[in-house]
C-alpha atoms as a PDB file:
ATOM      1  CA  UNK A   1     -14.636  31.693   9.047  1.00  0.00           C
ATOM      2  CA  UNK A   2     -14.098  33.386  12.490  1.00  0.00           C
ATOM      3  CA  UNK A   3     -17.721  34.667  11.973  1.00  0.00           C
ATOM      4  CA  UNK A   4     -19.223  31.076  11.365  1.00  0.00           C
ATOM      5  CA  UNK A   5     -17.277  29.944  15.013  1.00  0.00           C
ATOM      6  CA  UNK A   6     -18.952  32.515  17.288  1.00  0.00           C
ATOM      7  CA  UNK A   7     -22.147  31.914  15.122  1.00  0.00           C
ATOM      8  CA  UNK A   8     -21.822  28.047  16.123  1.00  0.00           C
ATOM      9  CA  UNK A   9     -20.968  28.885  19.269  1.00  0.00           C
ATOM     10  CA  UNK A  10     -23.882  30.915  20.175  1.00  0.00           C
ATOM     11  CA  UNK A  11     -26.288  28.195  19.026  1.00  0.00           C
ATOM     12  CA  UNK A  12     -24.725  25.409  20.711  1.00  0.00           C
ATOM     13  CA  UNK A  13     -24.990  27.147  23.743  1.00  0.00           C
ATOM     14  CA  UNK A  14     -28.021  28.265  23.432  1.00  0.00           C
ATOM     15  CA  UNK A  15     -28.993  24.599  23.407  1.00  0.00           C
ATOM     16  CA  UNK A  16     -26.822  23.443  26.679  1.00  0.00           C
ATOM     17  CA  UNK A  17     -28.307  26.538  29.104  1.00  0.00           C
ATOM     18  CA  UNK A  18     -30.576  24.149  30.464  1.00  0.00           C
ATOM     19  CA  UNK A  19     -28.580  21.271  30.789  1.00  0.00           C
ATOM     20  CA  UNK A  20     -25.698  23.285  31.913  1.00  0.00           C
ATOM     21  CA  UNK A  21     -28.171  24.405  34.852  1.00  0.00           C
ATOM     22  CA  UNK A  22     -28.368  20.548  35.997  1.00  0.00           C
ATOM     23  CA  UNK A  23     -24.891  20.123  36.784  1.00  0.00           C
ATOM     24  CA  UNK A  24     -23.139  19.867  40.248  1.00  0.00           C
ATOM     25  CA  UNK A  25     -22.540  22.982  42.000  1.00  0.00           C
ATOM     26  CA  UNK A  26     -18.983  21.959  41.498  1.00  0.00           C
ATOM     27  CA  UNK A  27     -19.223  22.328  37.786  1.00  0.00           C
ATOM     28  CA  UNK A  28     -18.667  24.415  34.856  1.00  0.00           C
ATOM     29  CA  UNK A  29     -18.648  23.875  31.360  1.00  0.00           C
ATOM     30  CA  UNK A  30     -16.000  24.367  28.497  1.00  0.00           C
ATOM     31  CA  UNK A  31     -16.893  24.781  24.928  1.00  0.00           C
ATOM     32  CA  UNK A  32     -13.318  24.985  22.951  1.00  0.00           C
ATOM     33  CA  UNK A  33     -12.954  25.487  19.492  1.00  0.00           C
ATOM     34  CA  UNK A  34     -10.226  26.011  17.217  1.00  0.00           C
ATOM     35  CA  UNK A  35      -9.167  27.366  13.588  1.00  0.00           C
ATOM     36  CA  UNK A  36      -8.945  25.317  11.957  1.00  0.00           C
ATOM     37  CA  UNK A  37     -10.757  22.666  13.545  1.00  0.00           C
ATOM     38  CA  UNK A  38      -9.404  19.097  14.368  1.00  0.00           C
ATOM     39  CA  UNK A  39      -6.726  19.516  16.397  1.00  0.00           C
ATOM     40  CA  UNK A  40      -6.159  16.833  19.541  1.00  0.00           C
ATOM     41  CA  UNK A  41      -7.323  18.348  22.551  1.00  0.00           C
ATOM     42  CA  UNK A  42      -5.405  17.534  25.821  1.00  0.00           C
ATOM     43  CA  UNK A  43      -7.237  19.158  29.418  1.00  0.00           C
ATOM     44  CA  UNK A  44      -4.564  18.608  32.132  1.00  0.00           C
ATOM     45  CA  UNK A  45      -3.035  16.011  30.552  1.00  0.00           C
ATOM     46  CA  UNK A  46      -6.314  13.913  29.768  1.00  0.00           C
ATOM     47  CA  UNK A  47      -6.920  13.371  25.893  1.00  0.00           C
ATOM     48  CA  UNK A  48     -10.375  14.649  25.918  1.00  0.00           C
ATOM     49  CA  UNK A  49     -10.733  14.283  21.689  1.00  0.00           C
ATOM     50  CA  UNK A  50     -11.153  16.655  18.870  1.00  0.00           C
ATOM     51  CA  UNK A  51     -12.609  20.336  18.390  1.00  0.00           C
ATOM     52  CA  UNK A  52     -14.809  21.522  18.421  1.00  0.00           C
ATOM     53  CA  UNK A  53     -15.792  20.461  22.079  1.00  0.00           C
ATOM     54  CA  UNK A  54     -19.325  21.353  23.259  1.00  0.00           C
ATOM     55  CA  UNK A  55     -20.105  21.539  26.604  1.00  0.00           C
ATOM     56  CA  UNK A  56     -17.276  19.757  28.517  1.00  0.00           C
ATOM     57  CA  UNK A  57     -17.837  19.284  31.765  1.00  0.00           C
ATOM     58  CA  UNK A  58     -15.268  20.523  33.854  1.00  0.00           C
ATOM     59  CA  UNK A  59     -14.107  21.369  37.663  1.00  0.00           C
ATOM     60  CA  UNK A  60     -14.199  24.510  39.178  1.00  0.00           C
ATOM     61  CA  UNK A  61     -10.721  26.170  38.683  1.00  0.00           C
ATOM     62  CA  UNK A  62      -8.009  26.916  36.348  1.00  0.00           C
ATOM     63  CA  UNK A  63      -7.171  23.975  33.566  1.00  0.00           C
ATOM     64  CA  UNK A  64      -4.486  23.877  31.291  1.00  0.00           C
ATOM     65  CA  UNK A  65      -5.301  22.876  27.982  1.00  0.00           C
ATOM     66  CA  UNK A  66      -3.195  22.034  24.970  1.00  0.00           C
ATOM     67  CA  UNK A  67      -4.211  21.458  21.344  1.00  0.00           C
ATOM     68  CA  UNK A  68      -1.882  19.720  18.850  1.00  0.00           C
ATOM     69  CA  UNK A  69      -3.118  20.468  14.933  1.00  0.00           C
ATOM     70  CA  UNK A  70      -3.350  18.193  13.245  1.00  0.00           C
ATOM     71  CA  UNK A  71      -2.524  15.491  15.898  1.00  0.00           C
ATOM     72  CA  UNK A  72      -0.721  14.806  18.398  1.00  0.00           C
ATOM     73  CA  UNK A  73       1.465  12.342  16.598  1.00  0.00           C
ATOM     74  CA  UNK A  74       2.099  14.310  13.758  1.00  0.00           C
ATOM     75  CA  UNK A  75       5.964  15.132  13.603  1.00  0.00           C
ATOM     76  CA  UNK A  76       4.987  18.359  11.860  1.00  0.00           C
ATOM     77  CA  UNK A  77       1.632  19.353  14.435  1.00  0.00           C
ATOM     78  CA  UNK A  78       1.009  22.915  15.503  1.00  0.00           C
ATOM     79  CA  UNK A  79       0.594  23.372  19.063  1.00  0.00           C
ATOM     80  CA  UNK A  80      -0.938  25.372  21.110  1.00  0.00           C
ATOM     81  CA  UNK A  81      -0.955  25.768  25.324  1.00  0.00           C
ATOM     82  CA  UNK A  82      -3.651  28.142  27.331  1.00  0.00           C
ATOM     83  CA  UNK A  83      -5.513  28.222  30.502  1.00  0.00           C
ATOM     84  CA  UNK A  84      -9.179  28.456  30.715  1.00  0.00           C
ATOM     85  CA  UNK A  85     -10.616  29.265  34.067  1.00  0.00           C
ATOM     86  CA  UNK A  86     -14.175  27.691  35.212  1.00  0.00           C
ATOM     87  CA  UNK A  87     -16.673  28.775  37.313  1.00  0.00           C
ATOM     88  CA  UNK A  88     -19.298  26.436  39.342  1.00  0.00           C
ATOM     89  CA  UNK A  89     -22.158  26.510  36.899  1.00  0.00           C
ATOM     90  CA  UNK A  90     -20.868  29.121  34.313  1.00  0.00           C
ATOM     91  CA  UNK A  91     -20.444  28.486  30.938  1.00  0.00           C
ATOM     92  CA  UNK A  92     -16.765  29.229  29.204  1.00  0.00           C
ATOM     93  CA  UNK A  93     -16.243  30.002  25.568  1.00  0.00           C
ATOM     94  CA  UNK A  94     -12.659  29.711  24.113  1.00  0.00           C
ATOM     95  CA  UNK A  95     -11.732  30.213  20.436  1.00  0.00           C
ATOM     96  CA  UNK A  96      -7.811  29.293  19.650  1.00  0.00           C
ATOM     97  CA  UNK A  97      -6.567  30.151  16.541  1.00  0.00           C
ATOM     98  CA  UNK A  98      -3.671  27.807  15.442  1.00  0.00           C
ATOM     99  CA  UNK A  99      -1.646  28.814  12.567  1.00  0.00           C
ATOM    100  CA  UNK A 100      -0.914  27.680   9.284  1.00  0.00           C
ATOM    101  CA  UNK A 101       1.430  25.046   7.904  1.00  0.00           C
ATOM    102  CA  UNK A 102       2.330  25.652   4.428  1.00  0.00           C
ATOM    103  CA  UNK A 103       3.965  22.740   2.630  1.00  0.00           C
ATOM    104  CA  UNK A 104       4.815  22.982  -0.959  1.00  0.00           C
ATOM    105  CA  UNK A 105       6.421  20.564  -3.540  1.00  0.00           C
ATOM    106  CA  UNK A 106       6.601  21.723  -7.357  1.00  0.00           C
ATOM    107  CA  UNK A 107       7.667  20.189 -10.563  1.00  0.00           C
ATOM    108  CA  UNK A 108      10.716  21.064 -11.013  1.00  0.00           C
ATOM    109  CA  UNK A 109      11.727  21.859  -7.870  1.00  0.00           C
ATOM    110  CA  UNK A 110      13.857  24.562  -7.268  1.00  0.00           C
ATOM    111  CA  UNK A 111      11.216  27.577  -7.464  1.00  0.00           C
ATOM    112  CA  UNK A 112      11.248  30.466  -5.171  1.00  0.00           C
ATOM    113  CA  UNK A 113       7.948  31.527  -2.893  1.00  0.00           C
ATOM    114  CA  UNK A 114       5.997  34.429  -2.354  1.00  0.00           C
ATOM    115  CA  UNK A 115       3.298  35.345   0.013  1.00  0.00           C
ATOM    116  CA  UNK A 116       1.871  38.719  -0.754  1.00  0.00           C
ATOM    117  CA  UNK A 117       5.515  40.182  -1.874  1.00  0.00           C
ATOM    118  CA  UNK A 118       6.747  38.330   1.097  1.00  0.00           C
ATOM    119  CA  UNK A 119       9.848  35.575   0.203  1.00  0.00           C
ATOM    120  CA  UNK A 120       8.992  32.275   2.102  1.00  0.00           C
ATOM    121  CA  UNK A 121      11.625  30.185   0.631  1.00  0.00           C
ATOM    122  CA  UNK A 122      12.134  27.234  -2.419  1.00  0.00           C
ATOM    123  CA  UNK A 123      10.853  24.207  -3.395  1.00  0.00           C
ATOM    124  CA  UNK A 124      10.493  21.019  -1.572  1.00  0.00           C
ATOM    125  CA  UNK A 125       9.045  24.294   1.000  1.00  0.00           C
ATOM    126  CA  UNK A 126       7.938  23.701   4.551  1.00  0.00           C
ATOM    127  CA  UNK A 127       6.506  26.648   6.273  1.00  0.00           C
ATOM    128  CA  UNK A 128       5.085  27.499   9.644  1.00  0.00           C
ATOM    129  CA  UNK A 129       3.528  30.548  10.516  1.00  0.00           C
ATOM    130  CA  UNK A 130       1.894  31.039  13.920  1.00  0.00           C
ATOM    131  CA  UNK A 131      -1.188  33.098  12.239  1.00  0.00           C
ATOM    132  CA  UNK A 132      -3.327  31.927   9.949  1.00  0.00           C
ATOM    133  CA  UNK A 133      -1.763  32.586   6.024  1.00  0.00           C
ATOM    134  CA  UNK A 134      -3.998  34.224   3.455  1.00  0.00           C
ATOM    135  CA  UNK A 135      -3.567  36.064   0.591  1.00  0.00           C
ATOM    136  CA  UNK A 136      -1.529  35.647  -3.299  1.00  0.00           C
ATOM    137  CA  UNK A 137       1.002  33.067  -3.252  1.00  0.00           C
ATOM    138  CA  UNK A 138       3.372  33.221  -6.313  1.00  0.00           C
ATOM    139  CA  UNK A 139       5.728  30.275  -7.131  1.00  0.00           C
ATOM    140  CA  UNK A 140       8.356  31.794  -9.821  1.00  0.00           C
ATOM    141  CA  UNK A 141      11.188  29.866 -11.179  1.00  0.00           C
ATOM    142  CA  UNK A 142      13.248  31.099 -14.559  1.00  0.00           C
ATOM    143  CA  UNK A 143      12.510  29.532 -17.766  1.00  0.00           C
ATOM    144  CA  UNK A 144       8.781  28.805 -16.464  1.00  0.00           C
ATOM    145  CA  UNK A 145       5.925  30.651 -16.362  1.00  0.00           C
ATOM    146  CA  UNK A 146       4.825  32.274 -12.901  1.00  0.00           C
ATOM    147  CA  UNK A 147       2.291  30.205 -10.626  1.00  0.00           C
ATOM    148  CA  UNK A 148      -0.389  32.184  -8.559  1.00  0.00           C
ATOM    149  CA  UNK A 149      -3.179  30.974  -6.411  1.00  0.00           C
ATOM    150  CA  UNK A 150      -5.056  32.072  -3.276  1.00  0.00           C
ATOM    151  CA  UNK A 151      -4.286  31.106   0.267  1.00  0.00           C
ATOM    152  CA  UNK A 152      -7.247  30.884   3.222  1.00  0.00           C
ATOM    153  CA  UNK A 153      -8.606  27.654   2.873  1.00  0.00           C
ATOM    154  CA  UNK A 154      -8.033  24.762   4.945  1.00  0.00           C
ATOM    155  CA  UNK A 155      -6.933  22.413   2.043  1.00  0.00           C
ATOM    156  CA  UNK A 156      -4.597  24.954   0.891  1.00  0.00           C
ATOM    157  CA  UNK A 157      -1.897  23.681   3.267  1.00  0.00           C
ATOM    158  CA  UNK A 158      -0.097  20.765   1.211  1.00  0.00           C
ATOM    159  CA  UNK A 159       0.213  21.683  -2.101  1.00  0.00           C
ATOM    160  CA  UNK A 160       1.515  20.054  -5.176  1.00  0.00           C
ATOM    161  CA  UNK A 161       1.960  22.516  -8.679  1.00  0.00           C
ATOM    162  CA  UNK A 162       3.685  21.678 -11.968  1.00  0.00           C
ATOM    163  CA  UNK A 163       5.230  24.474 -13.587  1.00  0.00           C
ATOM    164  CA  UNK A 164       4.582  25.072 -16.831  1.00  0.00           C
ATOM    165  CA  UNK A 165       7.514  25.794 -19.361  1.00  0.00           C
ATOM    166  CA  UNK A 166       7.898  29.095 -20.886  1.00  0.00           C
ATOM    167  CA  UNK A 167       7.653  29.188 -25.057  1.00  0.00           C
ATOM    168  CA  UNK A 168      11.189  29.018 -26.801  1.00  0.00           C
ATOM    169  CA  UNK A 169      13.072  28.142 -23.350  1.00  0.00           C
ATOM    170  CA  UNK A 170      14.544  25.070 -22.355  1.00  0.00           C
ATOM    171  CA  UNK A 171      15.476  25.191 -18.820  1.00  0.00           C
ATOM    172  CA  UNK A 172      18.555  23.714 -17.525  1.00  0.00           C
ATOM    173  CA  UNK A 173      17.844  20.278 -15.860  1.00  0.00           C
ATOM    174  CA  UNK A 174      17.366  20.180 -12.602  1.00  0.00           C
ATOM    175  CA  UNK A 175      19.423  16.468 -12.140  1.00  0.00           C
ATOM    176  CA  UNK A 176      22.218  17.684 -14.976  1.00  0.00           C
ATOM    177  CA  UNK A 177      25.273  15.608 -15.833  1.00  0.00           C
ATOM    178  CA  UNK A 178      27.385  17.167 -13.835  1.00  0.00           C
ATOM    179  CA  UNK A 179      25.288  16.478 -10.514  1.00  0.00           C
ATOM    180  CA  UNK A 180      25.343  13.064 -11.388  1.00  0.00           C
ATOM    181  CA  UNK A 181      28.860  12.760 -11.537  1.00  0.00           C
ATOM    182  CA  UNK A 182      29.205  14.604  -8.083  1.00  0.00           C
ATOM    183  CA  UNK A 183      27.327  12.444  -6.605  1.00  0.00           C
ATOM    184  CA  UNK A 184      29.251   9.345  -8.179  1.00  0.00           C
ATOM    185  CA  UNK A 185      31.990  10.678  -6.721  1.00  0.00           C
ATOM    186  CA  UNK A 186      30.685  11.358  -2.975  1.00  0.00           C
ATOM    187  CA  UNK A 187      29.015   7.786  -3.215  1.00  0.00           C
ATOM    188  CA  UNK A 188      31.758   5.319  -5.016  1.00  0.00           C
ATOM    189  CA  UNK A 189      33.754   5.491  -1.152  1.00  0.00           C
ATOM    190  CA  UNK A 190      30.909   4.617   0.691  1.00  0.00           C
ATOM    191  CA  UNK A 191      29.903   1.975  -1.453  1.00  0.00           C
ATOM    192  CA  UNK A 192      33.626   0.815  -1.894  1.00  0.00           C
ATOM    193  CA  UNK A 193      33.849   1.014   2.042  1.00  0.00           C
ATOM    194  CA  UNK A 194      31.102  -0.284   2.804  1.00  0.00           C
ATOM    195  CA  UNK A 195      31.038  -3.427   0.797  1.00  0.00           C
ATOM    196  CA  UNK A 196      34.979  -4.044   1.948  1.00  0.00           C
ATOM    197  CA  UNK A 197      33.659  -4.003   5.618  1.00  0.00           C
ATOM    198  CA  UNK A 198      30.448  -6.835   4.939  1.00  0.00           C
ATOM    199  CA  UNK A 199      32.999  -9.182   2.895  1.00  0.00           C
ATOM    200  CA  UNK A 200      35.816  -8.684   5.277  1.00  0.00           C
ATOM    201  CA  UNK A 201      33.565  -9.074   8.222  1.00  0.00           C
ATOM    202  CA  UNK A 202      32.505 -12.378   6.852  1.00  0.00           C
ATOM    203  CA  UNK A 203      35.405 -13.888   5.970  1.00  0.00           C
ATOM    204  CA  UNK A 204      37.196 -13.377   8.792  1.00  0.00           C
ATOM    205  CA  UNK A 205      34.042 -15.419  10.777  1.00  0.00           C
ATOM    206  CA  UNK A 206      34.182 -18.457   8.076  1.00  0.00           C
ATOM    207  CA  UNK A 207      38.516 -18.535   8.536  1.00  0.00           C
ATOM    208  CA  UNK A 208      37.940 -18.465  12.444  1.00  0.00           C
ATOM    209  CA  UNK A 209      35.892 -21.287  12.021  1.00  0.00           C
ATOM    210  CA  UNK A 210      38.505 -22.875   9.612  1.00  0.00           C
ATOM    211  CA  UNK A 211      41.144 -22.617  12.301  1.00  0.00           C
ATOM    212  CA  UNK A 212      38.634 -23.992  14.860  1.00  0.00           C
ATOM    213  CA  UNK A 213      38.048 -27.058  12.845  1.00  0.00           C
ATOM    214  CA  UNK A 214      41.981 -27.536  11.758  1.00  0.00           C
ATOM    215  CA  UNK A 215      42.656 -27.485  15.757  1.00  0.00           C
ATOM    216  CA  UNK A 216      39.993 -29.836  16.571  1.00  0.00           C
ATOM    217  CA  UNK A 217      41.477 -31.970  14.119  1.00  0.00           C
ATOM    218  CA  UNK A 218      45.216 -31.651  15.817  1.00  0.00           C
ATOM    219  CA  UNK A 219      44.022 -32.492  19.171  1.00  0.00           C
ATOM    220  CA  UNK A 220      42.645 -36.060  17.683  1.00  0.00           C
ATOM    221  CA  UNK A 221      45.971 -36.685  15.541  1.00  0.00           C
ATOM    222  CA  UNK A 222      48.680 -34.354  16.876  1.00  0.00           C
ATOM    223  CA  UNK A 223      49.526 -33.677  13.625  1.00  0.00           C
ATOM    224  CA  UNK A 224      52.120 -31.106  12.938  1.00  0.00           C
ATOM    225  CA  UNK A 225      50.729 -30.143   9.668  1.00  0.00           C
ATOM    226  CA  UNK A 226      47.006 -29.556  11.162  1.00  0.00           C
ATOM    227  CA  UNK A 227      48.454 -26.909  13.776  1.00  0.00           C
ATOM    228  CA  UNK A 228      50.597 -25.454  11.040  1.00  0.00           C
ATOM    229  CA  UNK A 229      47.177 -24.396   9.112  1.00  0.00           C
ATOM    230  CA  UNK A 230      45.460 -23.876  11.965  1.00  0.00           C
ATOM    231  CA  UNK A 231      47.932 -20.875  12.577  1.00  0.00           C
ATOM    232  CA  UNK A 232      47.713 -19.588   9.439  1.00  0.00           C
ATOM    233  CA  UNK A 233      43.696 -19.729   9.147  1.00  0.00           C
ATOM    234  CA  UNK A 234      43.881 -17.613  12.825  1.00  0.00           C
ATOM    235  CA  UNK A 235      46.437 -15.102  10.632  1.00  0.00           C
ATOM    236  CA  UNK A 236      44.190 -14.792   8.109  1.00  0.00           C
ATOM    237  CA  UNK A 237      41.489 -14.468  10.081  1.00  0.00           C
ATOM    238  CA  UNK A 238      43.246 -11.708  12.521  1.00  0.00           C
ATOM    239  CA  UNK A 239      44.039  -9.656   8.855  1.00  0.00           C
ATOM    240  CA  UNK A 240      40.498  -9.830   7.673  1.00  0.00           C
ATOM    241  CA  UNK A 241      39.257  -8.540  10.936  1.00  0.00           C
ATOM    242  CA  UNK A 242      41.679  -5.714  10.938  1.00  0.00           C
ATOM    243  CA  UNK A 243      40.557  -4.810   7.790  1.00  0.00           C
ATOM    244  CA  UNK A 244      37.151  -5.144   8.581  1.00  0.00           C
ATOM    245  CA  UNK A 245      37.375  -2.924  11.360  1.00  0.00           C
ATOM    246  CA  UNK A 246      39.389  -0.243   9.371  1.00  0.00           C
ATOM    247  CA  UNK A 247      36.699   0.052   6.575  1.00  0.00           C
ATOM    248  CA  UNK A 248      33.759   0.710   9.312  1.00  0.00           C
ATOM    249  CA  UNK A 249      36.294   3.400  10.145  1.00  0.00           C
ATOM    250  CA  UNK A 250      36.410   5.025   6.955  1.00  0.00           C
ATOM    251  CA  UNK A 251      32.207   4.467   6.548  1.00  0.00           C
ATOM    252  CA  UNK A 252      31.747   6.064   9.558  1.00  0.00           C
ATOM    253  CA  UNK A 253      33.701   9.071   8.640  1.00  0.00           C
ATOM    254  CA  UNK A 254      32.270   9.410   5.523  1.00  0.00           C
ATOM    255  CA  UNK A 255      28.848   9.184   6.912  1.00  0.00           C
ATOM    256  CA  UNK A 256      29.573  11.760   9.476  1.00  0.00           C
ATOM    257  CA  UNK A 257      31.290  14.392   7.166  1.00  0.00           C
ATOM    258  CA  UNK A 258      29.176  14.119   4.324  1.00  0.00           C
END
């Protein structure tokens, strides 16, 4: 692949030489690429677009340049920060190699990773490697038979395998009873917490708005009775709030020390 780059490189600037010649004496130009290409190109903070870049006309002088693979608003991008310097009327070449990253879900989960001997991690795997990975990766997990394929290509990156099942096993499940049951018991108090909080929240609002009515009603009659409920609607209300308050408490302790 390298090969192909400096083989593309050579022909495209074979073919700006003369155009390069017509440019201010002030000017250079920048021919960037990267492997793999694609990556978001930034030149002192200017998005100047993807690579490969062909004959970008640039300032004499150092510019820093930053590529972001395989964008810039990827959460995940590679990125990669250099300075090119640019002379009036020269032409500058720049390859940047960016790295790999390796993501890799199998079915089931739960099966260990190999790159040439080397132990990368388990599946759900996310993997970043600031060279470009190559080579036999092996995806082993017991009670299945052992996955292999080649890395190197570009569309190797994200990868999704299914594991087949070995003859005369059957493999523990990977979502068994007993998880299920752990999590129903990690869950049940945030649900029960949770739920108290909404209905206490709310009730306390609709026997506020109880009391407010029962007072309005006091002040036109001056009715004894009327401020006697009206009291005991603000009570209510007061208890429901406390208790409202008390479960978002407990849900927020949960939350944190889960």
């Amino acid at each position: 692949m390298r090969q192909v780059s400096l083989f593309a490189i050579f022909l495209l600037c074979c073919g700006c030489t003369a155009w390069a010649s017509d440019l201010p004496d002030s000017l250079g130009t920048l021919t960037l690429l990267s492997e793999p290409t694609g990556a978001d190109v930034y030149v002192d903070t200017l998005y100047i677009g993807k690579t490969p870049l062909v004959a970008l006309a640039l300032r004499e002088g150092s510019h820093r340049i930053k590529l972001f693979y395989p964008s810039v608003f990827a959460w995940n991008s590679v990125t990669r920060e250099d300075t090119v310097r640019i002379d009036a009327q020269g032409q500058t070449e720049k390859i940047i190699e960016l790295g790999s990253v390796l993501a890799i879900r199998s079915v089931p989960s739960g099966g260990t990773v190999t790159l040439q001997g080397t132990e990368l991690g388990t599946t759900p795997l996310f993997f970043r490697s600031p060279t470009r990975l190559s080579g036999e990766l092996l995806i082993q997990k017991e009670g299945f038979e052992p996955h292999r394929l080649q890395l190197g290509r570009q569309e190797d990156q994200l990868l999704a395998v299914t594991l087949v099942q070995k003859a005369g096993v059957t493999p523990l499940n990977d979502f068994s009873i007993t998880d299920q049951k752990a999590i129903s018991a990690r869950t049940w108090p945030l649900y029960a917490s949770g739920s108290a909080m909404i209905v206490s929240g709310v009730l306390s609002a609709y026997l506020k708005d109880q009391a407010n009515r029962e007072f309005d009603r006091y002040l036109q009659s001056r009715d004894p009775a009327s401020l006697s409920t009206t009291r005991r609607l603000d009570r209510a209300a007061a208890i429901s709030l406390v208790v409202s308050q008390v479960s978002f408490a407990v849900l927020s302790y949960l939350l944190l020390s889960d």
